[in-house]
Structures are given as structure tokens and as C-alpha cells.
N, C-alpha and C. Protein backbone atom coordinates (compact mmCIF):
# COMPACT_ATOMS: atom_id res chain seq x y z
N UNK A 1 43.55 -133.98 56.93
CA UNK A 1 43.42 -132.57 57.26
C UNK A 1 41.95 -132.13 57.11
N UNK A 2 41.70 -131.57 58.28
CA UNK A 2 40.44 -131.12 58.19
C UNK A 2 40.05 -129.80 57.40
N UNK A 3 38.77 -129.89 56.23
CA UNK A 3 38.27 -128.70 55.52
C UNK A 3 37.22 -128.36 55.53
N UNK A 4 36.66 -127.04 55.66
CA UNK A 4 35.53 -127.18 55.99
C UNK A 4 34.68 -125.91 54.65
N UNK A 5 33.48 -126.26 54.92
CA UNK A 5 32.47 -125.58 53.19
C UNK A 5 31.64 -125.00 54.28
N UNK A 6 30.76 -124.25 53.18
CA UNK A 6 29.89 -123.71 53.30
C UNK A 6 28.22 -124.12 52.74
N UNK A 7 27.16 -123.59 52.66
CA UNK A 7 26.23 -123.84 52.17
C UNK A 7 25.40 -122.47 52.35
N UNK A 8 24.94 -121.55 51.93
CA UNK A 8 24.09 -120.28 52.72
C UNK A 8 22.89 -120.13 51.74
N UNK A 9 21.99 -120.96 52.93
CA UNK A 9 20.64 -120.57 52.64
C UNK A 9 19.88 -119.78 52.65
N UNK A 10 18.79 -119.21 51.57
CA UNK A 10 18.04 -118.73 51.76
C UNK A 10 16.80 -119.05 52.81
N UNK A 11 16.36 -118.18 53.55
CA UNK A 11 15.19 -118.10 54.59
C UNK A 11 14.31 -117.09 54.90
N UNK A 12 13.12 -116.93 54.15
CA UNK A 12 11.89 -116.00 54.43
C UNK A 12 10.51 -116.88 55.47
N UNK A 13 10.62 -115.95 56.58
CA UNK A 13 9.14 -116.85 57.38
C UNK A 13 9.25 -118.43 57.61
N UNK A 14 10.42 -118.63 58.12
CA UNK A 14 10.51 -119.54 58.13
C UNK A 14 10.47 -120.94 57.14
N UNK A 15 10.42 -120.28 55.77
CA UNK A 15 10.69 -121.19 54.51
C UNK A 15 12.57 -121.54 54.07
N UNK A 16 12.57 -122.30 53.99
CA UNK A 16 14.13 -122.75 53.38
C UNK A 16 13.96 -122.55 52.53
N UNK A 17 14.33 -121.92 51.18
CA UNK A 17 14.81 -121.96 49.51
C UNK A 17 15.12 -122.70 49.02
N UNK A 18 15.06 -123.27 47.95
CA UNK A 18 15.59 -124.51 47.02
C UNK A 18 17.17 -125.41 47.75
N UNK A 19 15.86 -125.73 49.09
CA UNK A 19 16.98 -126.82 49.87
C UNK A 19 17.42 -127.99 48.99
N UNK A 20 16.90 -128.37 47.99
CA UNK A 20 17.52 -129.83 47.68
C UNK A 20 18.56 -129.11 46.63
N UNK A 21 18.83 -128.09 45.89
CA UNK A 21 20.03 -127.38 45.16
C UNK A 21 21.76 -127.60 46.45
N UNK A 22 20.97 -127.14 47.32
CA UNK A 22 21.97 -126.77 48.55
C UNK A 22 22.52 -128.53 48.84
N UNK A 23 21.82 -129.64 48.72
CA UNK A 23 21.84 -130.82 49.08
C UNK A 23 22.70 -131.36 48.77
N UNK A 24 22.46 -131.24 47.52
CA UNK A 24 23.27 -131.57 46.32
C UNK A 24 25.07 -131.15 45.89
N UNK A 25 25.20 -130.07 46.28
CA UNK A 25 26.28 -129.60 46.44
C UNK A 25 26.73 -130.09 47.63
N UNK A 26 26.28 -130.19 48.72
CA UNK A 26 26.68 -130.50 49.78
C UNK A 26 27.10 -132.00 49.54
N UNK A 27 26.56 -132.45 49.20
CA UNK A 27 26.86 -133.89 48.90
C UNK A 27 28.22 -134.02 47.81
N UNK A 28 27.42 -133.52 46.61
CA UNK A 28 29.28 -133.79 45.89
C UNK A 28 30.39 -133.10 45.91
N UNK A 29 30.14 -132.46 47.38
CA UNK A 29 31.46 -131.52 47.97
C UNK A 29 32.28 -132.84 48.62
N UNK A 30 31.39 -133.64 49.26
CA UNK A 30 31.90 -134.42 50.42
C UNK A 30 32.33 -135.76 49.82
N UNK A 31 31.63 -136.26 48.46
CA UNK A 31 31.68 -137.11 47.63
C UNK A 31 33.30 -137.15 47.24
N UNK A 32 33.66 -135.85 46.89
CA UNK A 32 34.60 -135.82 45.98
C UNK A 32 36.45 -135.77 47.10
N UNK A 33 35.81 -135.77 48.19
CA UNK A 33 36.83 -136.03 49.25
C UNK A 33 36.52 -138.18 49.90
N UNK A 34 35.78 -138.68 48.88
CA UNK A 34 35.31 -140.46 49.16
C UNK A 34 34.65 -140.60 50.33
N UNK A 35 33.82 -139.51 50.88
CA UNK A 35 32.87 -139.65 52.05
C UNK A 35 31.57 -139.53 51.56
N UNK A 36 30.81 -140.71 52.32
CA UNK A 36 29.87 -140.62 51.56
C UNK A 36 28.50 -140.74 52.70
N UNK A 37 28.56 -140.45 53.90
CA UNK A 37 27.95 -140.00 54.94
C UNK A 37 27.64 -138.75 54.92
N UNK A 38 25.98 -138.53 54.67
CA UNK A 38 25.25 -137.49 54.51
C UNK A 38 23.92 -137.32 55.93
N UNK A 39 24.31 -136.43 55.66
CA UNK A 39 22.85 -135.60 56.67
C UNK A 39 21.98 -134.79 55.84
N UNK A 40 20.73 -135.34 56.02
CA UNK A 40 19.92 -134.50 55.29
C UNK A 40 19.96 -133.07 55.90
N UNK A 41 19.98 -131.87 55.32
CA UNK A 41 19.74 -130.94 55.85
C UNK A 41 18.45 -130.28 56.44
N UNK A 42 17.38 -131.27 55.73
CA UNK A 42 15.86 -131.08 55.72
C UNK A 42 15.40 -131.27 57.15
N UNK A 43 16.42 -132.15 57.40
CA UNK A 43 15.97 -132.73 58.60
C UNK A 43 15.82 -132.21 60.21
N UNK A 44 17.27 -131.44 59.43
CA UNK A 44 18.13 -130.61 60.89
C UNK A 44 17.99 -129.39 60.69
N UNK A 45 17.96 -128.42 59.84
CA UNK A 45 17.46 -126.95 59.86
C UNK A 45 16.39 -126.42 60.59
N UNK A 46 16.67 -125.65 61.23
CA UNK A 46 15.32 -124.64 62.47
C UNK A 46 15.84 -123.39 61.90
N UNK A 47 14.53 -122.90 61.00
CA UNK A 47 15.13 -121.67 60.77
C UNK A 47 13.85 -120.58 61.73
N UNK A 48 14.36 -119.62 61.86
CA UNK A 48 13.52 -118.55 62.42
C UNK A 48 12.09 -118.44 61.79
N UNK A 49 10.69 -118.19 62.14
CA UNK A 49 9.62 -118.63 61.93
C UNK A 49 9.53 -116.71 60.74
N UNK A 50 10.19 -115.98 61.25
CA UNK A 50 9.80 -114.37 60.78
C UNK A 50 10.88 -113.59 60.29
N UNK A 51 10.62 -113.27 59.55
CA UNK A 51 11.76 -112.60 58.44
C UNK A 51 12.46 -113.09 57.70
N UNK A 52 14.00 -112.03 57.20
CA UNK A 52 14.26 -112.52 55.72
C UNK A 52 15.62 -112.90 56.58
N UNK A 53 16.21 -114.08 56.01
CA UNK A 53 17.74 -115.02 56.92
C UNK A 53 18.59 -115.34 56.43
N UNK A 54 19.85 -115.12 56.63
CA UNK A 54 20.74 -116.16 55.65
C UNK A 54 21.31 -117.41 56.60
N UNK A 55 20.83 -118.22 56.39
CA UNK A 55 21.28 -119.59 56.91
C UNK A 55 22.75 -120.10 56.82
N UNK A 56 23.66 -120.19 57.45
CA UNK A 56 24.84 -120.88 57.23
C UNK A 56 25.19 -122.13 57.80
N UNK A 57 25.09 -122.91 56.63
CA UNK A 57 25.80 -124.24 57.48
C UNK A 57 27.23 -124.48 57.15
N UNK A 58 28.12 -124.95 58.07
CA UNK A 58 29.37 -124.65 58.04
C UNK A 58 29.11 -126.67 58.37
N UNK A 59 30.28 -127.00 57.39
CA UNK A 59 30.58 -128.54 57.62
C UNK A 59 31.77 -128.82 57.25
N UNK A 60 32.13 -129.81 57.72
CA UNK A 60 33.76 -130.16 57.42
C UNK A 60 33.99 -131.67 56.79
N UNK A 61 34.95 -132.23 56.35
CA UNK A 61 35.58 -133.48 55.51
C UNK A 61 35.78 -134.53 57.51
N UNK A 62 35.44 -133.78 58.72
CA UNK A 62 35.83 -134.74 59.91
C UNK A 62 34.10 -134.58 60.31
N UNK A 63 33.10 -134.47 59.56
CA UNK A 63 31.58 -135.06 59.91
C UNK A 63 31.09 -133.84 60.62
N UNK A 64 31.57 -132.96 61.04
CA UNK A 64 30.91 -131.43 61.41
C UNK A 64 30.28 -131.04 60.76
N UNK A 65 29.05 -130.23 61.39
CA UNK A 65 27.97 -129.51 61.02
C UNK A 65 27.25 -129.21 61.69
N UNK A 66 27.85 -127.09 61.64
CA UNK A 66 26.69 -126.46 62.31
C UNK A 66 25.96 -125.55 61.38
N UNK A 67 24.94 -124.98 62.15
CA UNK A 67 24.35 -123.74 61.38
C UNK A 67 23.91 -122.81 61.93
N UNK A 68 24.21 -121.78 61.69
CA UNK A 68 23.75 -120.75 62.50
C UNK A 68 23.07 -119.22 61.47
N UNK A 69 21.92 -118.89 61.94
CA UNK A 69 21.13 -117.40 61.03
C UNK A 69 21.25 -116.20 61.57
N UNK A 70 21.49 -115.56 60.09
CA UNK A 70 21.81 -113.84 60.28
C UNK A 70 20.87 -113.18 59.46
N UNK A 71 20.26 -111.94 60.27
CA UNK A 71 19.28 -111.15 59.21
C UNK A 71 19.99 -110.72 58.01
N UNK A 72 19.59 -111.11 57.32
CA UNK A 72 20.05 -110.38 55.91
C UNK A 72 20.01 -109.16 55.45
N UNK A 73 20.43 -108.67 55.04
CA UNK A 73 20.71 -107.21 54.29
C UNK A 73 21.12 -106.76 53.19
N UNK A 74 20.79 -106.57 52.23
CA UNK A 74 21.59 -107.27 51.02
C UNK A 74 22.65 -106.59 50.53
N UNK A 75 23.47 -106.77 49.92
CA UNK A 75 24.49 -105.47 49.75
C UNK A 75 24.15 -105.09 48.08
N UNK A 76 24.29 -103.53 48.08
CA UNK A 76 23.99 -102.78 47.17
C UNK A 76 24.91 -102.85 46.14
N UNK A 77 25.41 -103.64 45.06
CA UNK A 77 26.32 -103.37 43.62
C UNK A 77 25.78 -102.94 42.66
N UNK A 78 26.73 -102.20 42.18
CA UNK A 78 26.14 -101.01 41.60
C UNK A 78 27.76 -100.67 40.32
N UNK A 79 28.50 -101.32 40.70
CA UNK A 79 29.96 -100.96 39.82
C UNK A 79 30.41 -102.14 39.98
N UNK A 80 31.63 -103.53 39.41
CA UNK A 80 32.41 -103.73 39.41
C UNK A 80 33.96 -103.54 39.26
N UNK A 81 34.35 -104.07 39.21
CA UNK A 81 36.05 -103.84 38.74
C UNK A 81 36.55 -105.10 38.14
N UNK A 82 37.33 -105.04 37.04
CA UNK A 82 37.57 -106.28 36.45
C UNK A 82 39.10 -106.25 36.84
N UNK A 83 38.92 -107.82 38.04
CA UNK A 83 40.53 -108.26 38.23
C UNK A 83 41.15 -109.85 37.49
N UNK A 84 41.94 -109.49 37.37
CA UNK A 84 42.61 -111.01 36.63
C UNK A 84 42.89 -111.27 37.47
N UNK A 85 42.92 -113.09 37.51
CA UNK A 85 43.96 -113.44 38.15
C UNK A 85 43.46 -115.03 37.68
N UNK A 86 44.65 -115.60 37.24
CA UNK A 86 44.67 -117.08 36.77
C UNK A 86 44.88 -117.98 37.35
N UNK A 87 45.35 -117.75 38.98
CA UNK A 87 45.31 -118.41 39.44
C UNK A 87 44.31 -118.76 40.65
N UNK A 88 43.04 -118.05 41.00
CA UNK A 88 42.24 -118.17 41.46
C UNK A 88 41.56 -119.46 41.62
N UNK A 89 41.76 -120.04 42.97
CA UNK A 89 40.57 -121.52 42.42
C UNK A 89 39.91 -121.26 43.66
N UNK A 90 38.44 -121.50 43.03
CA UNK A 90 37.25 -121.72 44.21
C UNK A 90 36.08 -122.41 43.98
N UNK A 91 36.13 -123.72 43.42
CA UNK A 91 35.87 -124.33 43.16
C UNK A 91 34.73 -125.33 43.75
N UNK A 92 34.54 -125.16 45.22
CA UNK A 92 33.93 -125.75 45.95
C UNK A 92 33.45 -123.98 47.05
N UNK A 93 32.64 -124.28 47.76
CA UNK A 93 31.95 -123.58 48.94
C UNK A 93 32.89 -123.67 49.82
N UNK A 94 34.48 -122.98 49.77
CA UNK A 94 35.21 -123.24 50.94
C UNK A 94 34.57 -121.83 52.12
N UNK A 95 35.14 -122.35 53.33
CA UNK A 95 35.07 -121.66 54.38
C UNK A 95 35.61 -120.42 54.07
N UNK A 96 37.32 -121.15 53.74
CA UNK A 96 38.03 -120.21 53.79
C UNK A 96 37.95 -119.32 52.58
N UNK A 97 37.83 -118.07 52.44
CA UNK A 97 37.71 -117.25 51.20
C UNK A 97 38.95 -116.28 51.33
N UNK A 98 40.12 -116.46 52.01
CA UNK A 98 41.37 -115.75 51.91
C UNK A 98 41.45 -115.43 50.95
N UNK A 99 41.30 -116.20 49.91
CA UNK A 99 41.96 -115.69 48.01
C UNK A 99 41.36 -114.43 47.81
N UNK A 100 39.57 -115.23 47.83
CA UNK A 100 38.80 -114.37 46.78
C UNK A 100 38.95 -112.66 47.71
N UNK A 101 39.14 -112.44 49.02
CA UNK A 101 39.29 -111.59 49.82
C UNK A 101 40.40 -110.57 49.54
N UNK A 102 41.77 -110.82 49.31
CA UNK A 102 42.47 -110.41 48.69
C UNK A 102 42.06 -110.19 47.55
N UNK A 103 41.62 -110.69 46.18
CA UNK A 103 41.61 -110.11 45.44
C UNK A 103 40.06 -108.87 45.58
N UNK A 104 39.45 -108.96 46.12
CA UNK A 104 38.49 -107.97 46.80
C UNK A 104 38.92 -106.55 47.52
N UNK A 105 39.73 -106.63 47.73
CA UNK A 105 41.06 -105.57 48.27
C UNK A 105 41.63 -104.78 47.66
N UNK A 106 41.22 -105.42 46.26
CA UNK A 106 41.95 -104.57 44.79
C UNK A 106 40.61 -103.58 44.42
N UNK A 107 39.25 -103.33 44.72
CA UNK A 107 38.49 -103.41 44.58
C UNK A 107 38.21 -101.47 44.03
N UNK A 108 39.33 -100.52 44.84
CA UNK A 108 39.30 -99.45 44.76
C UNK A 108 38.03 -98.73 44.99
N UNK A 109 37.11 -98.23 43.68
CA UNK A 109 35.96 -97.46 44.58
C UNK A 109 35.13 -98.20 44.27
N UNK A 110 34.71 -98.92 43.44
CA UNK A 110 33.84 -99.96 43.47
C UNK A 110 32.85 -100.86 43.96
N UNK A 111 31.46 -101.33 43.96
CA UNK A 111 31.32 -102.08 44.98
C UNK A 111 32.02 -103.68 45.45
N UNK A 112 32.05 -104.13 44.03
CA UNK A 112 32.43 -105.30 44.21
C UNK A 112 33.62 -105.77 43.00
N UNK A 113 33.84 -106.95 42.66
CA UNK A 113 34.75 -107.42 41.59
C UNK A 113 34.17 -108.33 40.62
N UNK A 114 34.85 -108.49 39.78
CA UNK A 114 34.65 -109.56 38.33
C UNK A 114 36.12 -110.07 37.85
N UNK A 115 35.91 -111.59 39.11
CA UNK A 115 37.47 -111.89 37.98
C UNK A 115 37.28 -112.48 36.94
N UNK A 116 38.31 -112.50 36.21
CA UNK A 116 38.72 -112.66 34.70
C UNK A 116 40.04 -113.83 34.96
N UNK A 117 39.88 -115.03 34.65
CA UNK A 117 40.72 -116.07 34.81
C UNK A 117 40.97 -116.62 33.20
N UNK A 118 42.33 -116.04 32.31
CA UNK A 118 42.69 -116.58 31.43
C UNK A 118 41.71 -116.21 30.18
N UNK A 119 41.47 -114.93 30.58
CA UNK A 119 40.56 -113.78 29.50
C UNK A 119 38.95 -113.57 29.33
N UNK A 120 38.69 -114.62 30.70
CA UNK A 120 37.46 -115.07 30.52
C UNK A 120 36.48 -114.64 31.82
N UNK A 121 35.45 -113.99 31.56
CA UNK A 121 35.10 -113.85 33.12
C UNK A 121 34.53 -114.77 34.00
N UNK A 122 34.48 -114.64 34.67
CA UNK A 122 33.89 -115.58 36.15
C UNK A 122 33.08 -115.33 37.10
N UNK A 123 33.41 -114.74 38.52
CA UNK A 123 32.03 -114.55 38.96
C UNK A 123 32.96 -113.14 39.99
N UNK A 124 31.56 -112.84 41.01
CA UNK A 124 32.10 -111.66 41.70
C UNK A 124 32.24 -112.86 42.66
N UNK A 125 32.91 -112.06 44.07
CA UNK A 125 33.46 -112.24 45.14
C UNK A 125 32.12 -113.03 45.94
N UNK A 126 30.65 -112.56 45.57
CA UNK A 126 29.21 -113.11 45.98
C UNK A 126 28.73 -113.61 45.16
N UNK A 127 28.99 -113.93 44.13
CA UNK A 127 27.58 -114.29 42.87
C UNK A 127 28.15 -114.48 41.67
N UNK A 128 27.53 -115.39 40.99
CA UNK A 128 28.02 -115.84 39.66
C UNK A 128 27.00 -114.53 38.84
N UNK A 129 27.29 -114.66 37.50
CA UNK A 129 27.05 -113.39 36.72
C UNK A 129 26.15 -114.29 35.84
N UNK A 130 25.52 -113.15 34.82
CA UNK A 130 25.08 -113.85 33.59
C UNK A 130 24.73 -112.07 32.93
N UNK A 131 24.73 -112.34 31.23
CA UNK A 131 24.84 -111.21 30.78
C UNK A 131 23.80 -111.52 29.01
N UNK A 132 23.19 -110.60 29.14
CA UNK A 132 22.21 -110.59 28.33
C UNK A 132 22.58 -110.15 26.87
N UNK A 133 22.29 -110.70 25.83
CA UNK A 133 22.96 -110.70 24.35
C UNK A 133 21.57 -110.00 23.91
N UNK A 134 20.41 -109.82 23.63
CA UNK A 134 19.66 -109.06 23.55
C UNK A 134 18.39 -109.90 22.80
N UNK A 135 19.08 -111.39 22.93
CA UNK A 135 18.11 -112.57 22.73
C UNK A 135 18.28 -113.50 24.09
N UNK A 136 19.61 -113.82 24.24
CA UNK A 136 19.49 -115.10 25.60
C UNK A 136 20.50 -114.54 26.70
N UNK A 137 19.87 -115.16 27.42
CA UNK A 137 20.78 -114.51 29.16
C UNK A 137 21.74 -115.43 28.94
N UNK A 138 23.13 -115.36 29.16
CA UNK A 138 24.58 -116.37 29.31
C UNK A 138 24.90 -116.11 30.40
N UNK A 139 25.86 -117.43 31.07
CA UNK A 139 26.58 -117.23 32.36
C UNK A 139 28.05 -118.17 32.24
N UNK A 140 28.82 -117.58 32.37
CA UNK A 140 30.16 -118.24 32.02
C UNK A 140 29.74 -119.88 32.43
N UNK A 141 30.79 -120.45 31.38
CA UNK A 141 30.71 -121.79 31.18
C UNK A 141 31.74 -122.04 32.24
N UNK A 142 32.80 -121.43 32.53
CA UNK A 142 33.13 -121.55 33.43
C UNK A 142 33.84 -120.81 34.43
N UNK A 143 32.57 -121.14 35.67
CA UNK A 143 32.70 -119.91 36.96
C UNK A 143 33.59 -120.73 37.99
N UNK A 144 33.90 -119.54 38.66
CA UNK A 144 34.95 -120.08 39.67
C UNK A 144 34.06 -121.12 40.34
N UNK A 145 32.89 -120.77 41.01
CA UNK A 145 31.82 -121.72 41.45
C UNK A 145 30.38 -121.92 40.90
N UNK A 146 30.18 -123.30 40.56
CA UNK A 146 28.90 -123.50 40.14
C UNK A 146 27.78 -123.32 41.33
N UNK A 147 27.14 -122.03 40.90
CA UNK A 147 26.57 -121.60 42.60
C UNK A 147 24.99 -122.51 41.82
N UNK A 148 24.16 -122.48 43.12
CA UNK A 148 22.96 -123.20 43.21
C UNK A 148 21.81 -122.58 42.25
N UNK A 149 22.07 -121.02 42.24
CA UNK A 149 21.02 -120.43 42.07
C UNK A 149 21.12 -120.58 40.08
N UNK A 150 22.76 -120.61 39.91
CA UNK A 150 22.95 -120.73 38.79
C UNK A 150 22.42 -122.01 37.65
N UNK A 151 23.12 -123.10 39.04
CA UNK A 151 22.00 -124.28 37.92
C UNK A 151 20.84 -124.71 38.05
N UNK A 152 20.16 -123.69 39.05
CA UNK A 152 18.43 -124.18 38.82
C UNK A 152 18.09 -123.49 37.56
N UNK A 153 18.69 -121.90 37.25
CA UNK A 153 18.43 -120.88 36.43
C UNK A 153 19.10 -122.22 34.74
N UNK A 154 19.89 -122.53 34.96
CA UNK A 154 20.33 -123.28 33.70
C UNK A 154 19.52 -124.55 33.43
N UNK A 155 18.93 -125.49 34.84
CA UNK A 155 17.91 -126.43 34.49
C UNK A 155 16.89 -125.58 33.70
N UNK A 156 16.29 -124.94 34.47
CA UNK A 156 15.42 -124.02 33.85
C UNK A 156 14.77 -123.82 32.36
N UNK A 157 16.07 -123.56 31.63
CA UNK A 157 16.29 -123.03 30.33
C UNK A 157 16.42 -121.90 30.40
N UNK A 158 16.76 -121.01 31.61
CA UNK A 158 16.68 -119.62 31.52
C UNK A 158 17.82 -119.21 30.96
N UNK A 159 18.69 -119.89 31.48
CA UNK A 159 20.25 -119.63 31.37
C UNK A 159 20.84 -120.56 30.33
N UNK A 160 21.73 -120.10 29.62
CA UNK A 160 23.00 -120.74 28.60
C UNK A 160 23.71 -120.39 29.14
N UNK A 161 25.08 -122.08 29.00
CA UNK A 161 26.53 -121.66 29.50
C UNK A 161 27.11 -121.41 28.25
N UNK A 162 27.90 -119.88 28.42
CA UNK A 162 28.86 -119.59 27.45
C UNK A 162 29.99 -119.30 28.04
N UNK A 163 31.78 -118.97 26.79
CA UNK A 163 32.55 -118.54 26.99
C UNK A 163 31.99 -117.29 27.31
N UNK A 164 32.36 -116.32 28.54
CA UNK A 164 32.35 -114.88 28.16
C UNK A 164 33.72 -114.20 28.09
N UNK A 165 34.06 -113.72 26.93
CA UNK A 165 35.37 -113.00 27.31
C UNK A 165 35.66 -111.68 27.75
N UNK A 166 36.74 -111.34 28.38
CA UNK A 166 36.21 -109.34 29.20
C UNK A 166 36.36 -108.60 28.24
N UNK A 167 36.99 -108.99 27.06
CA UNK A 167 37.48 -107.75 26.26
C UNK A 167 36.18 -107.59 25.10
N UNK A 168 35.31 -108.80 25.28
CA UNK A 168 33.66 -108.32 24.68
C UNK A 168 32.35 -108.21 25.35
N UNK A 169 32.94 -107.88 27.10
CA UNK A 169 31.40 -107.58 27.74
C UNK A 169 30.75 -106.84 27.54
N UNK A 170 31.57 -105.65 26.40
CA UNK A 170 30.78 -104.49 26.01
C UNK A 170 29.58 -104.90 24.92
N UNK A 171 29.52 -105.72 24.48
CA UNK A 171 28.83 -106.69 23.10
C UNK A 171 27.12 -106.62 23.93
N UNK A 172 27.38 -106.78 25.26
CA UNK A 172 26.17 -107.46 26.13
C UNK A 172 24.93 -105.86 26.60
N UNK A 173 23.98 -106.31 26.90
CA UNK A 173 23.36 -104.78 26.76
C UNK A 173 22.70 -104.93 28.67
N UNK A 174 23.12 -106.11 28.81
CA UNK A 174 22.50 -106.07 30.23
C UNK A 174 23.77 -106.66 30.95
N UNK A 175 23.50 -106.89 32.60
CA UNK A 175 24.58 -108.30 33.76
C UNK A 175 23.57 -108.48 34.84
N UNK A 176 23.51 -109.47 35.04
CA UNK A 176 23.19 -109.89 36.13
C UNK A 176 23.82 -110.47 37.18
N UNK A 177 23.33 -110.37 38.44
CA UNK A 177 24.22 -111.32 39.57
C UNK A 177 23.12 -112.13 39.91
N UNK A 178 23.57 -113.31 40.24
CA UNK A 178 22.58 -114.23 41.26
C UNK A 178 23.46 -115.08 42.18
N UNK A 179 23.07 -115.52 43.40
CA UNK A 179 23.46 -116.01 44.29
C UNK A 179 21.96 -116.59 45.26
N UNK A 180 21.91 -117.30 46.11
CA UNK A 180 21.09 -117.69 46.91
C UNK A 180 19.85 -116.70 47.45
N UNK A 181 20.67 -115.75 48.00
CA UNK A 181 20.03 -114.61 48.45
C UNK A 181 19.48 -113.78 47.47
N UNK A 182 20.04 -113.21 46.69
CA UNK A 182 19.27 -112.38 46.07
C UNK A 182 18.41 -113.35 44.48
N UNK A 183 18.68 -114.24 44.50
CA UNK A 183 18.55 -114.84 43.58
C UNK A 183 18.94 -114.46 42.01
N UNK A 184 17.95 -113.72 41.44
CA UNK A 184 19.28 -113.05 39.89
C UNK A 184 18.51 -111.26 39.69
N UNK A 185 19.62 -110.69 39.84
CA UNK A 185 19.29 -109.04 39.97
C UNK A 185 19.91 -108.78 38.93
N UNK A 186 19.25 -107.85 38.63
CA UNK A 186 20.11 -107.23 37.26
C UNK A 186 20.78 -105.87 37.24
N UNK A 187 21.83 -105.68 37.77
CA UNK A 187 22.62 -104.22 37.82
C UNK A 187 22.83 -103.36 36.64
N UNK A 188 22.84 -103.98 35.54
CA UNK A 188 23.32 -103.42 34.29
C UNK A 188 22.30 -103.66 33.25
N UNK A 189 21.56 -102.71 32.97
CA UNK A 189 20.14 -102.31 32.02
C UNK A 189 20.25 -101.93 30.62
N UNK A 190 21.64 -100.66 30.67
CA UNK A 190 21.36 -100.60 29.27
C UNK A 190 22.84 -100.94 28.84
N UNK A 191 23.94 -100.66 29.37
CA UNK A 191 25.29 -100.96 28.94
C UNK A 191 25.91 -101.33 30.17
N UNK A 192 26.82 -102.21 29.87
CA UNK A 192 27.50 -103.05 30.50
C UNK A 192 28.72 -102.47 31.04
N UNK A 193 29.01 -101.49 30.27
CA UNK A 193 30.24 -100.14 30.34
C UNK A 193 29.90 -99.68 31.82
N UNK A 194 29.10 -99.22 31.56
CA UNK A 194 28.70 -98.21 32.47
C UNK A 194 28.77 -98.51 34.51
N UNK A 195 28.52 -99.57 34.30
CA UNK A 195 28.65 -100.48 35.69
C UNK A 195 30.33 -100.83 35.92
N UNK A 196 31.40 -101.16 34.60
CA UNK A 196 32.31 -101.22 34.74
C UNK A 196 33.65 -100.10 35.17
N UNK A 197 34.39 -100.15 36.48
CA UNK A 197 34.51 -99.22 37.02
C UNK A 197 36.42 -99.41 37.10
């Protein structure tokens, strides 16, 4: 059965963003289905020479791979909403985001979501989180997806993986999101409350 992922690159002026992060995933996406036929992406990307892009390469477990760029725009969060749900898996860059979509639906006035899988938070519907203790930035130990931007930020040393649990995000005095695109923004400055909607 054919499945197909994602990868969405960053692209300013014709620069790719921490393509070998994107590589890498791409690879032990395809690894972990015993394929082990890779395309460099370095190789085959034409991105637009001017402006800011989000690159999508769409590939599948039957050797597909396209890509195609959209101007970016970034979207404005500014509130979450904290949804449970334990049974959420997204585990890989799927295409399909039916789940996380539905539970995005629950979203009410909000901009976006924060699930909470088994008391613990995880990531929004775009971006893994990380939340500031008022010495070290943390980012759940475990997110629905280990996004790219997250483990360069954790090679780094910027980032520690911790448990976070929802019923002590109030403990935290900052949040951040990061994802490809925006890389790591910080919505929540002085309380963590306050963003929670």
C-alpha cells in the first residue's frame, strides 16, 4: 500500500534551510518501511531565486517525489487550546493529516491547539513547542513528531527533552513554537496562562 510524507522546506532567495535535517528524516521515514533508495534532495530542488517559500516535497513508500513552492505567510498564534487525545499518532511527516485536522476542529476561538496525549503535552497541529523554566528552554520528550527544527535546537544545546505535563504548564513563564518555517517564536512572554484559551 502506497504512503506518502511530507518534508516542508524552508526557502529565502533562493537558499534551502537546514536541508540535510530534512534528509535525514526523509531517509529514516523510508528506512523504517526497508527501503533504502534515496534521492538526494540537494540535488533535485529548484527553488525560486526571490522571496520567502515553503517548499513541499511530497514522496511516497512506491519511489515518488514531487515538489512544488508556495509563498509563505505565516500564520499568526496567539492562543492555544488544550485537547487530549491518546490516541493521536503522528509520528512520521504523513501526507495525510485527517487526525491532527479533526482534532483542530475542536479548536473553538483559538488560533491553534496543544495536544495532551496521556497528561503530557505534545505539539500544535504546526509545530512542536518548548517552554521556558526561567533557567532552560524544554520541549516534550515526547512529541507527536520529532520536527527538524526541534533537533537541530536540541543538537544545539539549546533545547532539553523533558516530560511536560498540562496540569503544570502554568510552572513555565514563557512557550515557544518552532517548526521549519518560522523556526522558534515565542508566543508566551510572561505567563503561559494567558495564551491558554
Amino acid at each position: 500500500m502506497k504512503i506518502e510524507f511530507l518534508e516542508t522546506v524552508k526557502v529565502l532567495d533562493g537558499k534551502l534551510y537546514h536541508l540535510a535535517y530534512h534528509q535525514q528524516r526523509y531517509e529514516r521515514t523510508l528506512r523504517s518501511f526497508g527501503i533504502e533508495n534515496f534521492i538526494q534532495l540537494k540535488d533535485i530542488l529548484r527553488p525560486p531565486h526571490q522571496g520567502l517559500y515553503r517548499c513541499r516535497v511530497l514522496y511516497s513508500t512506491d519511489g515518488e517525489l514531487t515538489q512544488s513552492y508556495h509563498q509563505y505567510k505565516k500564520r499568526n498564534i496567539k492562543s492555544l487550546k488544550l485537547i487530549e487525545s491518546d490516541t493521536i499518532v503522528y509520528d512520521k511527516k504523513y501526507a495525510d493529516r485527517e487526525a491532527l485536522e479533526r482534532l483542530f476542529a475542536k479548536k473553538e476561538a483559538c488560533d491553534d491547539i496543544l495536544m495532551v496525549r496521556d497528561g503530557l503535552v505534545t505539539d500544535t497541529t504546526i509545530a512542536n513547542i518548548a517552554c521556558f523554566d526561567g533557567a532552560l528552554w524544554l520541549t516534550p520528550k515526547k512529541p507527536l513528531l520529532a520536527g527538524t527544527t526541534r533537533q537541530r535546537l536540541i543538537e544545539s544545546g539549546f533545547l532539553k527533552e523533558e516530560d511536560i505535563f498540562a496540569e503544570s504548564l502554568n510552572r513555565f513563564e514563557k512557550l515557544a513554537i518552532m517548526n521549519a518555517m518560522i523556526d522558534f517564536d515565542i508566543i508566551a512572554d510572561k505567563k503561559i496562562e494567558e495564551i491558554i484559551c
